[in-house]
Protein backbone atom coordinates (compact mmCIF):
# COMPACT_ATOMS: atom_id res chain seq x y z
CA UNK A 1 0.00 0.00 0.00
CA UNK A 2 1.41 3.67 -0.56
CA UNK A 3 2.88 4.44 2.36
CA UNK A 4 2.50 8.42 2.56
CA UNK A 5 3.74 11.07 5.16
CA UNK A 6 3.79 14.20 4.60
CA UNK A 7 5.13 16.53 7.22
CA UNK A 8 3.68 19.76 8.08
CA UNK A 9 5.17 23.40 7.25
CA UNK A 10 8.63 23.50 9.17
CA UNK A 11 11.74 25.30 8.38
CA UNK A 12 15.05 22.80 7.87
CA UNK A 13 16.50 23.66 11.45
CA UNK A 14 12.71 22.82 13.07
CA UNK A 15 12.88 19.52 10.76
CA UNK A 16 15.22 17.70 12.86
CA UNK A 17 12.39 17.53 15.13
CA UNK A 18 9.52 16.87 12.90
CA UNK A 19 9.53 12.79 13.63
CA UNK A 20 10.14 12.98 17.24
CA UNK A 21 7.84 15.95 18.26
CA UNK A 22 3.92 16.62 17.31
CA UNK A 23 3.34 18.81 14.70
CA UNK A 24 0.12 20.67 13.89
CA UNK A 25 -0.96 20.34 9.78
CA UNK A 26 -1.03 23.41 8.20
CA UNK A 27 -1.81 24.77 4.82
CA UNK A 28 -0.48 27.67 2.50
CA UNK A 29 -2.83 29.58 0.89
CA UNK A 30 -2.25 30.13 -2.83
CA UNK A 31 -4.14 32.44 -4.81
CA UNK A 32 -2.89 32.34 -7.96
CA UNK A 33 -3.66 29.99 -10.15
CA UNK A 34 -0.74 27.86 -12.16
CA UNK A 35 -0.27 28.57 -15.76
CA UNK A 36 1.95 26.27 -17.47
CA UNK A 37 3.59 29.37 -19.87
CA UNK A 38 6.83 29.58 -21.39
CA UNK A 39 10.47 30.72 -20.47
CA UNK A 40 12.37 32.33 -22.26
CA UNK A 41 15.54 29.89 -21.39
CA UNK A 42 13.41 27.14 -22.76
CA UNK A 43 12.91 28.54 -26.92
CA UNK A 44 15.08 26.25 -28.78
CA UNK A 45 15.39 29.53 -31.30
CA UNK A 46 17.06 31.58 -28.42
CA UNK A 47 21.01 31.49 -29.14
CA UNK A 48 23.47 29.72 -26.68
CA UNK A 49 24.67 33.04 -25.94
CA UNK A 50 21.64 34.64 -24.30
CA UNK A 51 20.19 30.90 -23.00
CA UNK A 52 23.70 30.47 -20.86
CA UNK A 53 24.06 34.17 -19.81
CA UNK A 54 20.31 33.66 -18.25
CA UNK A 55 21.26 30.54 -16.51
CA UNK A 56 24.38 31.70 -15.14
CA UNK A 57 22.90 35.29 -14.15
CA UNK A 58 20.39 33.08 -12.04
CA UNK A 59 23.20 30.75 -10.46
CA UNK A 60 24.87 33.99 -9.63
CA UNK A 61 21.93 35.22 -7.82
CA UNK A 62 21.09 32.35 -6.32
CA UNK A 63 24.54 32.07 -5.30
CA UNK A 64 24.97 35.54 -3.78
CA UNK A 65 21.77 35.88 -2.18
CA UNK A 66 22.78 32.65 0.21
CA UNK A 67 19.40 31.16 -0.54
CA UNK A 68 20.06 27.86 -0.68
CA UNK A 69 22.85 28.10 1.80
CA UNK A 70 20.62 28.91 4.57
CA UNK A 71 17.10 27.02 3.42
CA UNK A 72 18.66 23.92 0.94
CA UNK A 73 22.06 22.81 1.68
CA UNK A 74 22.10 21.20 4.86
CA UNK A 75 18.91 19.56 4.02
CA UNK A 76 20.82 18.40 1.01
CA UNK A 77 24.13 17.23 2.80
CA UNK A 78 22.39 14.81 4.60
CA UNK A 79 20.04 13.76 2.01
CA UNK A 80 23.56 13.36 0.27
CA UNK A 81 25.14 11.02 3.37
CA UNK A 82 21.82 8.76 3.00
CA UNK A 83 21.88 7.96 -0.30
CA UNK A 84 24.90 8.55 -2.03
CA UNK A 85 25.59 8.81 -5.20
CA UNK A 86 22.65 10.57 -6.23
CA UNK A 87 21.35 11.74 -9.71
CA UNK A 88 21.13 15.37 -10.38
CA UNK A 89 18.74 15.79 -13.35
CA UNK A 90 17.89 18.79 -15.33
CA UNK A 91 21.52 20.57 -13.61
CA UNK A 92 21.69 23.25 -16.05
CA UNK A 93 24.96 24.91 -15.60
CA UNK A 94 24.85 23.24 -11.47
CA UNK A 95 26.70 26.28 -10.03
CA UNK A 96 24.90 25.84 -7.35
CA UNK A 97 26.73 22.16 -6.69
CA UNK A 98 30.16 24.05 -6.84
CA UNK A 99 28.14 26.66 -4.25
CA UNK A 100 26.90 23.10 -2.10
CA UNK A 101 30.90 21.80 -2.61
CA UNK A 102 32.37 25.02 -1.14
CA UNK A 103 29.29 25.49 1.41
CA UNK A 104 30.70 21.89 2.83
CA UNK A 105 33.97 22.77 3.09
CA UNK A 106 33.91 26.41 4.60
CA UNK A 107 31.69 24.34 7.42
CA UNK A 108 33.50 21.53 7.72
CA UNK A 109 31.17 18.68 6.06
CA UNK A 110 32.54 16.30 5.07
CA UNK A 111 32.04 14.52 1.32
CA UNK A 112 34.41 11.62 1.25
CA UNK A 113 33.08 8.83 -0.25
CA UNK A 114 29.88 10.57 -1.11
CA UNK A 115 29.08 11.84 -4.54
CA UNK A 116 26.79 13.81 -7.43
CA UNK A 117 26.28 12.49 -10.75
CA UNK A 118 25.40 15.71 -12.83
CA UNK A 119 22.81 15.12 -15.89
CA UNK A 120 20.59 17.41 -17.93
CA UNK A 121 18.30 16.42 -21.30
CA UNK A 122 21.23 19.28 -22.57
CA UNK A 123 23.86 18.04 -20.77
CA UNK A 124 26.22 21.96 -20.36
CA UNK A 125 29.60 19.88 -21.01
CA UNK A 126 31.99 22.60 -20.35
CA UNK A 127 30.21 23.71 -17.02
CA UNK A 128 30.35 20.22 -16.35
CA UNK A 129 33.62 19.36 -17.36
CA UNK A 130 34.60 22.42 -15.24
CA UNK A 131 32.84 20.89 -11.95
CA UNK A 132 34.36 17.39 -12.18
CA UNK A 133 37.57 19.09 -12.79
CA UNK A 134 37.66 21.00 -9.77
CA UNK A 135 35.61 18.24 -7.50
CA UNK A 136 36.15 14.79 -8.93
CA UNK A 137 35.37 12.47 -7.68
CA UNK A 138 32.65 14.05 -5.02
CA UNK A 139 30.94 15.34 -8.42
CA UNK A 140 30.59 13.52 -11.41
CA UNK A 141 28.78 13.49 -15.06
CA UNK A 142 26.98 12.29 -17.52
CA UNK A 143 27.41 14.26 -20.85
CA UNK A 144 24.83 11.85 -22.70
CA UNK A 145 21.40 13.38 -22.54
CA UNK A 146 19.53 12.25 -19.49
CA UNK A 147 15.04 12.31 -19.37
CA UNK A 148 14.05 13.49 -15.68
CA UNK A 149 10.86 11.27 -16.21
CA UNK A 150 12.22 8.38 -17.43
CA UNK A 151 16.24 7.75 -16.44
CA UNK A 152 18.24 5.39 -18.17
CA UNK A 153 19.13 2.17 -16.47
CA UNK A 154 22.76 3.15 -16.43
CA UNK A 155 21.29 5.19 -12.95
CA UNK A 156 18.78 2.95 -11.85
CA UNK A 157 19.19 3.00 -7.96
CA UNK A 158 20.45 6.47 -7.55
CA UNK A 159 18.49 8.78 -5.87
CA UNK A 160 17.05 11.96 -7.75
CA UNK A 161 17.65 15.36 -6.73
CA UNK A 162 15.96 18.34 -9.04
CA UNK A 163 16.88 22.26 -8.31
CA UNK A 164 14.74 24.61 -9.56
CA UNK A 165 13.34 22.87 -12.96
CA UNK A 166 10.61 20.69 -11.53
CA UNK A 167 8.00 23.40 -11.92
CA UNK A 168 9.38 23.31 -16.22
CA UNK A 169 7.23 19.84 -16.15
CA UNK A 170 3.83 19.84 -16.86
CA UNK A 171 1.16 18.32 -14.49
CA UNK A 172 1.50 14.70 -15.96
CA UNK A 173 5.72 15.03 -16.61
CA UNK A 174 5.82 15.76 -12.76
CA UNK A 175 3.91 13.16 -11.56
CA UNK A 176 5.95 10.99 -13.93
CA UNK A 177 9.01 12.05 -12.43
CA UNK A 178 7.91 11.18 -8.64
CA UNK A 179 6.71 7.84 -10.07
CA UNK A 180 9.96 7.16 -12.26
CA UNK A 181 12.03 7.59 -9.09
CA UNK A 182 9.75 5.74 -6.43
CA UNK A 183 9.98 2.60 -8.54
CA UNK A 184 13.79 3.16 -9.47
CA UNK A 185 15.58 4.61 -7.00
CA UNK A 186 15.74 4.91 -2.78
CA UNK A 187 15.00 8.95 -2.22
CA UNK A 188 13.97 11.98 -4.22
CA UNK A 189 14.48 15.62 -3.46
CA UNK A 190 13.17 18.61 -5.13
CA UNK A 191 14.14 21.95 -4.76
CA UNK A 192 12.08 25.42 -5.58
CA UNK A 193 13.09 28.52 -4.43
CA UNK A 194 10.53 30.26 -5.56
CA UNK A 195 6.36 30.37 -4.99
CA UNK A 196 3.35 30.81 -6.77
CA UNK A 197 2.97 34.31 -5.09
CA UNK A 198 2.93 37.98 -5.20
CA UNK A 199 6.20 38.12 -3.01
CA UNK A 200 7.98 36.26 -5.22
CA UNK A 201 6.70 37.84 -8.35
CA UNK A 202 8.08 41.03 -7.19
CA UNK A 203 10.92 39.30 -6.19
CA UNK A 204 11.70 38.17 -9.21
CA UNK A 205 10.46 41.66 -11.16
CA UNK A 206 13.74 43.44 -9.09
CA UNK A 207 16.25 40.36 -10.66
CA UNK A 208 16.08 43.04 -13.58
CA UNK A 209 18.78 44.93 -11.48
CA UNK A 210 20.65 42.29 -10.29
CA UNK A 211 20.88 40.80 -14.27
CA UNK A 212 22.71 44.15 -15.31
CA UNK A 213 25.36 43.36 -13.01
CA UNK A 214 25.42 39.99 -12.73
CA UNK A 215 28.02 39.58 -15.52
CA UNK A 216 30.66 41.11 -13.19
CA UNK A 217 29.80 38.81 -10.64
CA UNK A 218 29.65 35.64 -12.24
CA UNK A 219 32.79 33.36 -11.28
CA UNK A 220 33.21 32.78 -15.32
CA UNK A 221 33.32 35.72 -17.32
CA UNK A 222 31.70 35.93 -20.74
CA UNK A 223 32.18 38.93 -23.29
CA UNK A 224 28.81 37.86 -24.99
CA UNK A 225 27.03 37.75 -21.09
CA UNK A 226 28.28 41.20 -21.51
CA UNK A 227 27.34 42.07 -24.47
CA UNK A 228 23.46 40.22 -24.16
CA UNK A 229 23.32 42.64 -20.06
CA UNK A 230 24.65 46.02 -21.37
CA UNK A 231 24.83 46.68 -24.75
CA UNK A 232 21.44 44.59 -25.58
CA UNK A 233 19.70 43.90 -22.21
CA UNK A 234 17.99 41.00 -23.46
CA UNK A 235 19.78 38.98 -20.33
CA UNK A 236 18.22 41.02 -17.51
CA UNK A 237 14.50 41.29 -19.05
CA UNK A 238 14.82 37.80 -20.36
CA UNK A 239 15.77 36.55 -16.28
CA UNK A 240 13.01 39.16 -15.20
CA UNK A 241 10.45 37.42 -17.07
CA UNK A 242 11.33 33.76 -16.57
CA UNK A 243 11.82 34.70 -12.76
CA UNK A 244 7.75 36.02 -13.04
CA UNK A 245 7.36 32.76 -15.20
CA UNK A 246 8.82 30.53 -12.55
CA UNK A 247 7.11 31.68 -9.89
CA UNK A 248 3.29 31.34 -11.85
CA UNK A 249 4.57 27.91 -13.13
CA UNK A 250 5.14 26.37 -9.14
CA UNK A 251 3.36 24.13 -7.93
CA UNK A 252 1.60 24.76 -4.50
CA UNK A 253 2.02 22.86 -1.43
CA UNK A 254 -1.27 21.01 -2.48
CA UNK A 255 -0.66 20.07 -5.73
CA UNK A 256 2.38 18.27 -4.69
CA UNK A 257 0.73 16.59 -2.18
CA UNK A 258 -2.27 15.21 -4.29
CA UNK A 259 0.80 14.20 -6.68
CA UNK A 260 1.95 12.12 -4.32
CA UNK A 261 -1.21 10.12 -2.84
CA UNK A 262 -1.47 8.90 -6.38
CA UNK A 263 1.91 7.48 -6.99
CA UNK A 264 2.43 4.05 -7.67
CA UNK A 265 2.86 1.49 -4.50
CA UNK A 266 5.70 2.62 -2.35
CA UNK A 267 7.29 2.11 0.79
CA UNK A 268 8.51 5.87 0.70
CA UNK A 269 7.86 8.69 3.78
CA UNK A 270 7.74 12.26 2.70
CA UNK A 271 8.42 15.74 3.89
CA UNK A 272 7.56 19.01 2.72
CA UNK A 273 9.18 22.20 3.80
CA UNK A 274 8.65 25.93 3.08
CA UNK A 275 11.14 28.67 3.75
CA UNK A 276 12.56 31.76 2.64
CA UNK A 277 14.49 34.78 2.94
CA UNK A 278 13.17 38.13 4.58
CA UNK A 279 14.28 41.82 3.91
CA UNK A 280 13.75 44.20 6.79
CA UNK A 281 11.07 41.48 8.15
CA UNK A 282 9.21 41.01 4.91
CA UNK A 283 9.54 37.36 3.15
CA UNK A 284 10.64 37.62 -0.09
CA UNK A 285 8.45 34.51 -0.81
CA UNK A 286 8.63 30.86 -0.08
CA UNK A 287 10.64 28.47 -1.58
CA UNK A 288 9.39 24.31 -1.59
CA UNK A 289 11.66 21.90 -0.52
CA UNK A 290 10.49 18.26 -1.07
CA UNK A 291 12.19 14.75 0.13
CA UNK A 292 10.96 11.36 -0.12
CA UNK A 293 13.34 8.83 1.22
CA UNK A 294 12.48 4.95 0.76
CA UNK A 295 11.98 3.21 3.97
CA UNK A 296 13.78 -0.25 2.96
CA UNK A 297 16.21 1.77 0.48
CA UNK A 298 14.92 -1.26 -1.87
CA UNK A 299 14.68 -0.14 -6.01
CA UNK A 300 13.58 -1.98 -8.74
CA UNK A 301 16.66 -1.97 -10.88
């Protein structure tokens, strides 16, 4: 029978106690409805040039801003120690793994013997031939094209970890996703720092600022980045309007949830987390973190 538990709205520190402690259920009230859309990363038309300066404007962001220091990463590290190696699909250009790599390091985690297989339907070669360079063999890749919904058997039995794409699947590639990975692996994780809000719509409306200077920040420079952010500032609209995108494209709390009571026969618990960052005492919207871990760490492989 599908064994379901979904764990009521904690932040990651208050987690720790979540199975030992009483929790009351609570709900997040969404009221906005989802649109499935378009991004502007997405367009196979859009040149390389413009797709990878939006991708790494948003790891930059992402990256300065601490987000997923504070709300993902030590959820992740010992999602990481529990199932090692673990899938990353849809990575993009994964700068925030190098982020997660130096995170561990500066607080003294350690990530011997555990490891991340990067993967992508686009696999970004040089960003990850870059990675494994600098973090072999804690990060790893696969540069053939990898589906989300449907992995190869060449990863059956590693867990799946998603940051930031899930909300690019529609309603019936999602819940393909959760069911690819309770059948073939032992955990899945999803990560979305966004929410289907007006917070995080404005949020996302003032990354229009941060996108004309993210091109200085970035840790790998790009003369076309450049060129796309100042000359033609097709980089910081275009990460505007997929931020907006994003953010109408989430999934709620809810949704998720109803995802999940209709998965196929599992033996997998579940917990669902919402968090976020706050300027001068106003949240800047809540992000979704979701992990399912297998309770036997049995796959079908």
């Amino acid at each position: 029978m599908n064994s379901t538990s979904v764990l009521p709205l904690l932040s990651p520190v208050e987690a720790e106690r979540a199975t030992h402690e009483p929790q009351a259920s609570g709900k997040t009230s969404t009221i906005l409805p989802r649109l499935q859309l378009f991004e502007i990363e997405d367009l196979g038309w859009v040149p390389a040039s413009i797709r990878s300066g939006i991708v790494a404007a948003l790891g930059t962001m992402m990256r300065l801003l601490g987000v997923y220091r504070k709300y993902v990463f030590p959820s992740l590290f010992k999602f990481i120690h529990a199932h090692s190696p673990v899938l990353e699909v849809a990575a993009g250009s994964a700068q925030h793994v190098d982020d997660f790599v130096a995170w561990c390091h500066e607080t003294g985690r350690e990530l011997t013997g555990r490891s991340i297989v990067l993967s992508d339907l686009n696999p970004n070669v040089e960003a990850f031939a870059e990675l494994t360079q600098a973090h072999a063999p804690q990060v790893q890749a696969e540069v053939q094209p990898v589906n989300a919904c449907e992995v190869s058997a060449a990863h059956c039995g590693k867990a799946r970890i998603i940051f930031n794409a899930f909300h690019h699947l529609p309603p019936a590639q999602a819940q393909a996703f959760l069911a690819d990975a309770v059948r073939h692996a032992d955990g899945v994780m999803v990560v979305e720092p966004l929410s289907r809000n007006l917070m995080s719509i404005a949020s996302c409306v003032c990354g229009l600022v941060f996108g004309l200077i993210a091109p200085l920040l970035a840790k790998r420079f790009r003369w076309s980045h450049l060129f796309w952010t100042w000359l033609l500032p097709v980089i910081p609209l275009a990460l505007a309007f997929d931020g907006v995108v994003s953010a109408l494209r989430n999934y709620s709390r809810a949704e998720i949830e109803a995802m999940l009571k209709t998965l196929p026969d599992n033996d997998f618990t579940w917990e669902i987390h919402e968090d976020g960052p706050t300027l001068f005492g106003l949240s800047l919207g809540k992000g979704l973190l979701l992990i399912g871990s297998s309770k036997t760490r049995s796959t079908s492989c």
